[in-house]
N, C-alpha and C. Protein backbone atom coordinates (compact mmCIF):
# COMPACT_ATOMS: atom_id res chain seq x y z
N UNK A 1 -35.00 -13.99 -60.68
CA UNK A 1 -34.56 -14.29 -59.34
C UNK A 1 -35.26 -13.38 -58.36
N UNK A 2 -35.95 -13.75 -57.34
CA UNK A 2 -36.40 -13.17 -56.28
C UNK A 2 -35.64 -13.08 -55.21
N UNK A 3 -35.80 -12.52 -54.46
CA UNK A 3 -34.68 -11.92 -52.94
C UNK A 3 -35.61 -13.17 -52.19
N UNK A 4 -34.73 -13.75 -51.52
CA UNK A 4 -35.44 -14.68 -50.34
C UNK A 4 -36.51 -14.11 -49.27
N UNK A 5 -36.64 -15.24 -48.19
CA UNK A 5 -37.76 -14.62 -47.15
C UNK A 5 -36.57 -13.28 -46.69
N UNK A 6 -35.48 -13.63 -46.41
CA UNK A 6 -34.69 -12.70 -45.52
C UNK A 6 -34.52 -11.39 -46.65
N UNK A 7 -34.61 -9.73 -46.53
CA UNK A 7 -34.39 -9.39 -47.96
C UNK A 7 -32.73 -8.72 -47.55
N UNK A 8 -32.26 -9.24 -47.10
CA UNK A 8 -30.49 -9.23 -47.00
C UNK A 8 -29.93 -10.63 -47.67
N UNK A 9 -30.90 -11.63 -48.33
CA UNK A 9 -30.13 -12.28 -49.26
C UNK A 9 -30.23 -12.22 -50.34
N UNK A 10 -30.03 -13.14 -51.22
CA UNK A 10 -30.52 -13.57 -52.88
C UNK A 10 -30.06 -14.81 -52.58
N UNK A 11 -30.89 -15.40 -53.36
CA UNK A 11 -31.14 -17.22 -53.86
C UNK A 11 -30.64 -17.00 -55.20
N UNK A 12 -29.18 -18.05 -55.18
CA UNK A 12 -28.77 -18.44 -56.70
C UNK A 12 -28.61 -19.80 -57.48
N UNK A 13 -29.76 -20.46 -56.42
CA UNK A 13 -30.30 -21.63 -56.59
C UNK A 13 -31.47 -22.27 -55.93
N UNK A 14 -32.61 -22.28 -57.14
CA UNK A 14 -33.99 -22.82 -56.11
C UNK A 14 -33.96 -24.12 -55.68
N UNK A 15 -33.27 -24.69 -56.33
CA UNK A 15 -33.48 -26.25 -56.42
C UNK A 15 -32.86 -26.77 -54.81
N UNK A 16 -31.56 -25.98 -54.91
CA UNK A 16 -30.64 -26.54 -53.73
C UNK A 16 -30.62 -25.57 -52.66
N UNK A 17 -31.36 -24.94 -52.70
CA UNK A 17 -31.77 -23.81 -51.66
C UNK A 17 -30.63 -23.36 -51.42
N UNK A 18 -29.55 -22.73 -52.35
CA UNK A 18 -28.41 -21.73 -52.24
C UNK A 18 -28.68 -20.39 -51.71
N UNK A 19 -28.54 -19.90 -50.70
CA UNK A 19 -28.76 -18.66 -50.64
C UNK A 19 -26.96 -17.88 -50.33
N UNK A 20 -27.17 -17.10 -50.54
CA UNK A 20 -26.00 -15.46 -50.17
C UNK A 20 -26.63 -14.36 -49.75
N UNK A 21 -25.95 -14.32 -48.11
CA UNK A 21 -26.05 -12.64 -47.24
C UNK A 21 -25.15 -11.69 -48.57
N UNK A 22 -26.07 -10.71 -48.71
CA UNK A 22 -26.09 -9.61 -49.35
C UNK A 22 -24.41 -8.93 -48.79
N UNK A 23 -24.51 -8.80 -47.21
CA UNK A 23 -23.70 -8.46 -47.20
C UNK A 23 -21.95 -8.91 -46.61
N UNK A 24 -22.17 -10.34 -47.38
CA UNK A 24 -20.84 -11.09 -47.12
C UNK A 24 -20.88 -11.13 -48.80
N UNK A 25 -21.08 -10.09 -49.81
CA UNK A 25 -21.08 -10.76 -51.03
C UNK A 25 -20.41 -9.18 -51.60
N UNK A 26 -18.80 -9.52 -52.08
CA UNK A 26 -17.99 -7.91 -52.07
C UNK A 26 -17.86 -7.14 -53.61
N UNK A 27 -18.71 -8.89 -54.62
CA UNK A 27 -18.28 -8.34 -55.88
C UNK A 27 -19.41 -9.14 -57.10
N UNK A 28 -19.55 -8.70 -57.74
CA UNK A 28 -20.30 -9.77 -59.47
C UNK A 28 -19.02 -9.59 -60.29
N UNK A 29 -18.89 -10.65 -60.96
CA UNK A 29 -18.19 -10.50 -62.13
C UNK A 29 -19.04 -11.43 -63.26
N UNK A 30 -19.09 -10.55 -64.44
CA UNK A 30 -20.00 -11.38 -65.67
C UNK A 30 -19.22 -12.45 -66.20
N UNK A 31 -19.67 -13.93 -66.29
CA UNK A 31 -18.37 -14.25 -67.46
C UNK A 31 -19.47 -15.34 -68.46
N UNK A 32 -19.57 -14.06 -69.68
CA UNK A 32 -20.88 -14.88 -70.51
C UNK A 32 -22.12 -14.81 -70.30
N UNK A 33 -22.90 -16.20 -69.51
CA UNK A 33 -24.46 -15.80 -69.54
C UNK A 33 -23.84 -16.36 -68.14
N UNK A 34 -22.77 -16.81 -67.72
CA UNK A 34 -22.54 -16.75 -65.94
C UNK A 34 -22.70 -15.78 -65.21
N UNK A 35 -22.44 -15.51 -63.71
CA UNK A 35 -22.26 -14.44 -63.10
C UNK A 35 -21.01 -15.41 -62.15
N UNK A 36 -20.27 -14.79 -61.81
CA UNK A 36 -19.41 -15.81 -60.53
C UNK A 36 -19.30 -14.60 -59.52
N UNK A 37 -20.07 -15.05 -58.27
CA UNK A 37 -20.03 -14.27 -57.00
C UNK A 37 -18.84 -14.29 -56.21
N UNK A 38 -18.17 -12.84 -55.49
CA UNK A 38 -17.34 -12.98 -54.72
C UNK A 38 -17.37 -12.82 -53.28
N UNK A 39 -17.10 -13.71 -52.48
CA UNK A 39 -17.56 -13.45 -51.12
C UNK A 39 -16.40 -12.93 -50.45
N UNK A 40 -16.75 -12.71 -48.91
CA UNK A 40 -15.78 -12.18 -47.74
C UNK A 40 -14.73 -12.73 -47.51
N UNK A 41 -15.17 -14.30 -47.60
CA UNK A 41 -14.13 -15.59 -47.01
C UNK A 41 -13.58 -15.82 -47.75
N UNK A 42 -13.38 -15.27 -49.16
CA UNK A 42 -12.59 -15.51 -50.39
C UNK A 42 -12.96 -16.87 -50.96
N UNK A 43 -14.24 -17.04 -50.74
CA UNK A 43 -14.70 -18.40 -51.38
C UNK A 43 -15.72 -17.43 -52.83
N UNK A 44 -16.02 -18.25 -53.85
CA UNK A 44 -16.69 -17.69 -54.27
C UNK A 44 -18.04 -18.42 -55.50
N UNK A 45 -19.26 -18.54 -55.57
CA UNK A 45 -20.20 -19.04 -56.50
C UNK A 45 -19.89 -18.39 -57.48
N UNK A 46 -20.68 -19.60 -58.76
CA UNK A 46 -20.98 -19.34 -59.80
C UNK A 46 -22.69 -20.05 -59.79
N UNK A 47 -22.95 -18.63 -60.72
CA UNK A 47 -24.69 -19.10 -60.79
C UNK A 47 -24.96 -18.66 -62.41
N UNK A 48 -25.96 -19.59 -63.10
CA UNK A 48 -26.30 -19.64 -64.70
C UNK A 48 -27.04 -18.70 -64.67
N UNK A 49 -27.04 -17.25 -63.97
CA UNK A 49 -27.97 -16.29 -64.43
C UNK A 49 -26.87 -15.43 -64.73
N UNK A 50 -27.07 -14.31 -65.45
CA UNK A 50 -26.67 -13.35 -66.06
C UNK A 50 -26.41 -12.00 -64.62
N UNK A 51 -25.46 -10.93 -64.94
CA UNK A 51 -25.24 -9.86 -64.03
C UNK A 51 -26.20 -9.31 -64.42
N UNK A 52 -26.84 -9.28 -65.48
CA UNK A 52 -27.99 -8.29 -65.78
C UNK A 52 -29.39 -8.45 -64.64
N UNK A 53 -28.83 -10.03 -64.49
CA UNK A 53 -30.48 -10.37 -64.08
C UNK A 53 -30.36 -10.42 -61.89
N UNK A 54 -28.57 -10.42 -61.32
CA UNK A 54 -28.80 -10.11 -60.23
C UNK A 54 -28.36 -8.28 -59.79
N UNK A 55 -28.14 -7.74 -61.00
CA UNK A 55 -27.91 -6.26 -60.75
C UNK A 55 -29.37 -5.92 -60.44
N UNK A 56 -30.22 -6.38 -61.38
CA UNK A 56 -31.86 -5.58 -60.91
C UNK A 56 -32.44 -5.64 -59.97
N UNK A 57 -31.44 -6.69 -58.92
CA UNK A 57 -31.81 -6.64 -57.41
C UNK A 57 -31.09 -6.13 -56.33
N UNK A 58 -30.27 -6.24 -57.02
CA UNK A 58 -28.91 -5.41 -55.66
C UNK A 58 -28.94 -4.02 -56.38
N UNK A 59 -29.65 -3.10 -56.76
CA UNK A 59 -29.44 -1.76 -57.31
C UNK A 59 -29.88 -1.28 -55.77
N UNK A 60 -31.04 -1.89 -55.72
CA UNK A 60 -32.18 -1.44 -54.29
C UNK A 60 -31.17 -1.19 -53.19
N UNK A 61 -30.17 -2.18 -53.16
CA UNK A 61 -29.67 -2.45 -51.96
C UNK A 61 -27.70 -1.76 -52.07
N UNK A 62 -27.82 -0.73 -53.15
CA UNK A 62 -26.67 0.10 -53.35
C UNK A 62 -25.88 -0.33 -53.75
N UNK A 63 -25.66 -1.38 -54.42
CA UNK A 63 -24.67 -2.12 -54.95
C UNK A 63 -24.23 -0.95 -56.22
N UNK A 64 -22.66 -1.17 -56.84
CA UNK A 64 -22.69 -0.26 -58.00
C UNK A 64 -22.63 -0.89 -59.14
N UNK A 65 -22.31 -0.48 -60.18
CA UNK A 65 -22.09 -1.83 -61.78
C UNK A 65 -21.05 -0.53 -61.55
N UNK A 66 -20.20 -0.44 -62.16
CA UNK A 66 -18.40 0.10 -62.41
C UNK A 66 -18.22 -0.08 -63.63
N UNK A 67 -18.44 -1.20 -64.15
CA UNK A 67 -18.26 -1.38 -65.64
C UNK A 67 -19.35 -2.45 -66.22
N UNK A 68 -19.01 -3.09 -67.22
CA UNK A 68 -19.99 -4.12 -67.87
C UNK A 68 -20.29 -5.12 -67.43
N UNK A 69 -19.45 -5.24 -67.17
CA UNK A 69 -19.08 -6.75 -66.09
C UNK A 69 -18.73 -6.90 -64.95
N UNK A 70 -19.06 -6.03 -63.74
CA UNK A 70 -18.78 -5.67 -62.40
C UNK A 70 -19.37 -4.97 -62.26
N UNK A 71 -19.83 -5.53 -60.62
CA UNK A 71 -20.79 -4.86 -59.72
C UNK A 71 -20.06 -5.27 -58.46
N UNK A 72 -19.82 -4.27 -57.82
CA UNK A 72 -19.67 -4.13 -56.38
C UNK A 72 -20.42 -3.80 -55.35
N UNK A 73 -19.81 -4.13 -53.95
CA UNK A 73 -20.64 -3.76 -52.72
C UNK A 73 -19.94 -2.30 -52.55
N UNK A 74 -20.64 -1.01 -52.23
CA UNK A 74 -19.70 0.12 -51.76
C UNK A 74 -19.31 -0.37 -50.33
N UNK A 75 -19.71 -1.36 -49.79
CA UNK A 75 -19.20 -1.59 -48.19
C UNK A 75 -17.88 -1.87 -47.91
N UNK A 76 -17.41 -2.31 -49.41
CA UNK A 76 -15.99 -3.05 -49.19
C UNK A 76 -15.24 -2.11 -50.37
N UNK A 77 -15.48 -0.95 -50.48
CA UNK A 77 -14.53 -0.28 -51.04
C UNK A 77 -13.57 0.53 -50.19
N UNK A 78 -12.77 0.29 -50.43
CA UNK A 78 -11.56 0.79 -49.65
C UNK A 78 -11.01 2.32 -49.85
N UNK A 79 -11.09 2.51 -51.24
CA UNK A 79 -9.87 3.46 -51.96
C UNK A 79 -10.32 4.15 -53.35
N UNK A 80 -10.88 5.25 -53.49
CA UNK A 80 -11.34 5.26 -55.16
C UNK A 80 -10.37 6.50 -55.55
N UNK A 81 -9.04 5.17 -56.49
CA UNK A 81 -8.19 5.93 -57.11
C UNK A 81 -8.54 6.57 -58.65
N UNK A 82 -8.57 8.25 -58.36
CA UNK A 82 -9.05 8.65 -59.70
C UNK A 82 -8.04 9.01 -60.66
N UNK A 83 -6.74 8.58 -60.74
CA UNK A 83 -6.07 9.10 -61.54
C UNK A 83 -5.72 7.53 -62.50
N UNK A 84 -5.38 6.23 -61.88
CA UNK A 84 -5.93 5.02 -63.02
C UNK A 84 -7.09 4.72 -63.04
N UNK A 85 -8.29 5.62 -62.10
CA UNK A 85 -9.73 4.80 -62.65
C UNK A 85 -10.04 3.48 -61.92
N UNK A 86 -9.43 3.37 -60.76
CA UNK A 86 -10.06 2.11 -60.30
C UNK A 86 -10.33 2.16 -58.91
N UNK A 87 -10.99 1.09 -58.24
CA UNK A 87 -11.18 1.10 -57.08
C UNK A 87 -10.63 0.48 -56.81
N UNK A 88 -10.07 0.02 -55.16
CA UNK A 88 -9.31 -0.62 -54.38
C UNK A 88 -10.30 -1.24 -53.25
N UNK A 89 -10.70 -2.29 -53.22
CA UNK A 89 -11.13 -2.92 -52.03
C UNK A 89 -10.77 -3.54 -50.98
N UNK A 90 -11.42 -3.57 -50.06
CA UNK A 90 -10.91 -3.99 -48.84
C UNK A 90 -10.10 -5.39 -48.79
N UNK A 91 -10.13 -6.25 -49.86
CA UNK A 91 -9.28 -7.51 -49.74
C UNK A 91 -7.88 -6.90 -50.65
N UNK A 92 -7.89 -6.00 -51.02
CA UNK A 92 -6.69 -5.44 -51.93
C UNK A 92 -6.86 -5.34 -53.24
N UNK A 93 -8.08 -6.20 -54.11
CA UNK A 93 -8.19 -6.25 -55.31
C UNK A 93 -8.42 -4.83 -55.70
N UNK A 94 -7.72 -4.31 -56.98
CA UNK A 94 -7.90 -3.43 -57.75
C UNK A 94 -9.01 -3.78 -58.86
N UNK A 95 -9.98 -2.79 -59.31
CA UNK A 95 -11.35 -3.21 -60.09
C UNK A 95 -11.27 -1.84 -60.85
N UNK A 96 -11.08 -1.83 -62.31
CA UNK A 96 -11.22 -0.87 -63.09
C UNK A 96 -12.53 -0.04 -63.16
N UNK A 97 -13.08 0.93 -63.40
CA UNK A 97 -14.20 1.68 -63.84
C UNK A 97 -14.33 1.78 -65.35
N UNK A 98 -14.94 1.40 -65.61
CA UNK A 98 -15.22 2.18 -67.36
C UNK A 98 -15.29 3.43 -67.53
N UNK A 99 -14.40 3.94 -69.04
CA UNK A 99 -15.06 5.50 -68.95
C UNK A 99 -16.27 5.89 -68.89
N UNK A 100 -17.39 5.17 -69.10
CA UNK A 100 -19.01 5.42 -69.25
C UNK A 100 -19.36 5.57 -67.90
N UNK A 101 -18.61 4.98 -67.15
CA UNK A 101 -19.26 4.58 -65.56
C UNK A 101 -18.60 5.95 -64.20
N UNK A 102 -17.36 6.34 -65.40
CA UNK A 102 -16.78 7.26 -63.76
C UNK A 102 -17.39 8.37 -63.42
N UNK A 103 -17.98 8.89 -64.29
CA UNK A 103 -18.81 10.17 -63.58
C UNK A 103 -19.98 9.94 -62.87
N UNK A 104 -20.63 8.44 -63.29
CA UNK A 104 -21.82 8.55 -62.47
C UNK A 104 -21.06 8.10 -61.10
N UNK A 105 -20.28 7.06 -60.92
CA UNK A 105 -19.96 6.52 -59.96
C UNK A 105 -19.31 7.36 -58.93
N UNK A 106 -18.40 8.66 -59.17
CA UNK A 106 -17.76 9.70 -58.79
C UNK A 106 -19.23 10.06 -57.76
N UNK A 107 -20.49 10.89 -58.53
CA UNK A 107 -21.20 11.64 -58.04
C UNK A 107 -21.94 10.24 -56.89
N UNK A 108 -22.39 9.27 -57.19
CA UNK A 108 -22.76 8.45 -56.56
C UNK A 108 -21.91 8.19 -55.33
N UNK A 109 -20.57 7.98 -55.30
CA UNK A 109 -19.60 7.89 -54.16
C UNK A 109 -19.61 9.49 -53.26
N UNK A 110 -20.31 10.35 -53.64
CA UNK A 110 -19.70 11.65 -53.08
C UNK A 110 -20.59 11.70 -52.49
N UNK A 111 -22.27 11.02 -52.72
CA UNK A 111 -23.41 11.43 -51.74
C UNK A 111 -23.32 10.02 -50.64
N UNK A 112 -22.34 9.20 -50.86
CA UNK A 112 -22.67 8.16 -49.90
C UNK A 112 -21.70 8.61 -48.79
């Protein structure tokens, strides 16, 4: 997947010229070889590529992975509760951290 002409989107469809603003987009969740995108408006895509394959583009653009299967925007984090390990975002959803993930994500949240 390539970042469109604009590089504040991603295309998660060439065919139907799908695109998503980077930053109306608050979450990834993996499910399988899916990814299902979460947006602002609480609407949300599903695209047949893998989180593996739109994490290697939103790294550039500060996105975090939290766990295996989640990647967030830090724009819409609200709350990083460290005593259950999760974050709190701006729509209210609670999103776990993995133990593998909280120390980097800790030091990563402390320089942003």
């Amino acid at each position: 997947m390539k970042t469109s002409e604009n590089p504040l989107t991603i295309t998660l469809n060439y065919r139907n010229n799908l695109n998503v603003d980077l930053e109306n987009l608050v979450y990834l969740q993996a499910d399988s070889n899916y990814t299902r995108l979460y947006l602002q408006d609480g609407s949300r895509k599903v695209s047949a590529k893998t989180l593996k394959h739109f994490y290697a583009q939103l790294l550039d653009h500060g996105f975090l992975r939290i766990h295996r299967s989640l990647v967030i925007n830090p724009q819409y984090i609200k709350h990083l509760n460290t005593y259950n390990h999760c974050v709190e975002l701006t729509n209210g959803l609670h999103l776990s951290i993995s133990r593998r993930k909280r120390k980097v994500f800790r030091m990563t949240k402390e320089e942003v």
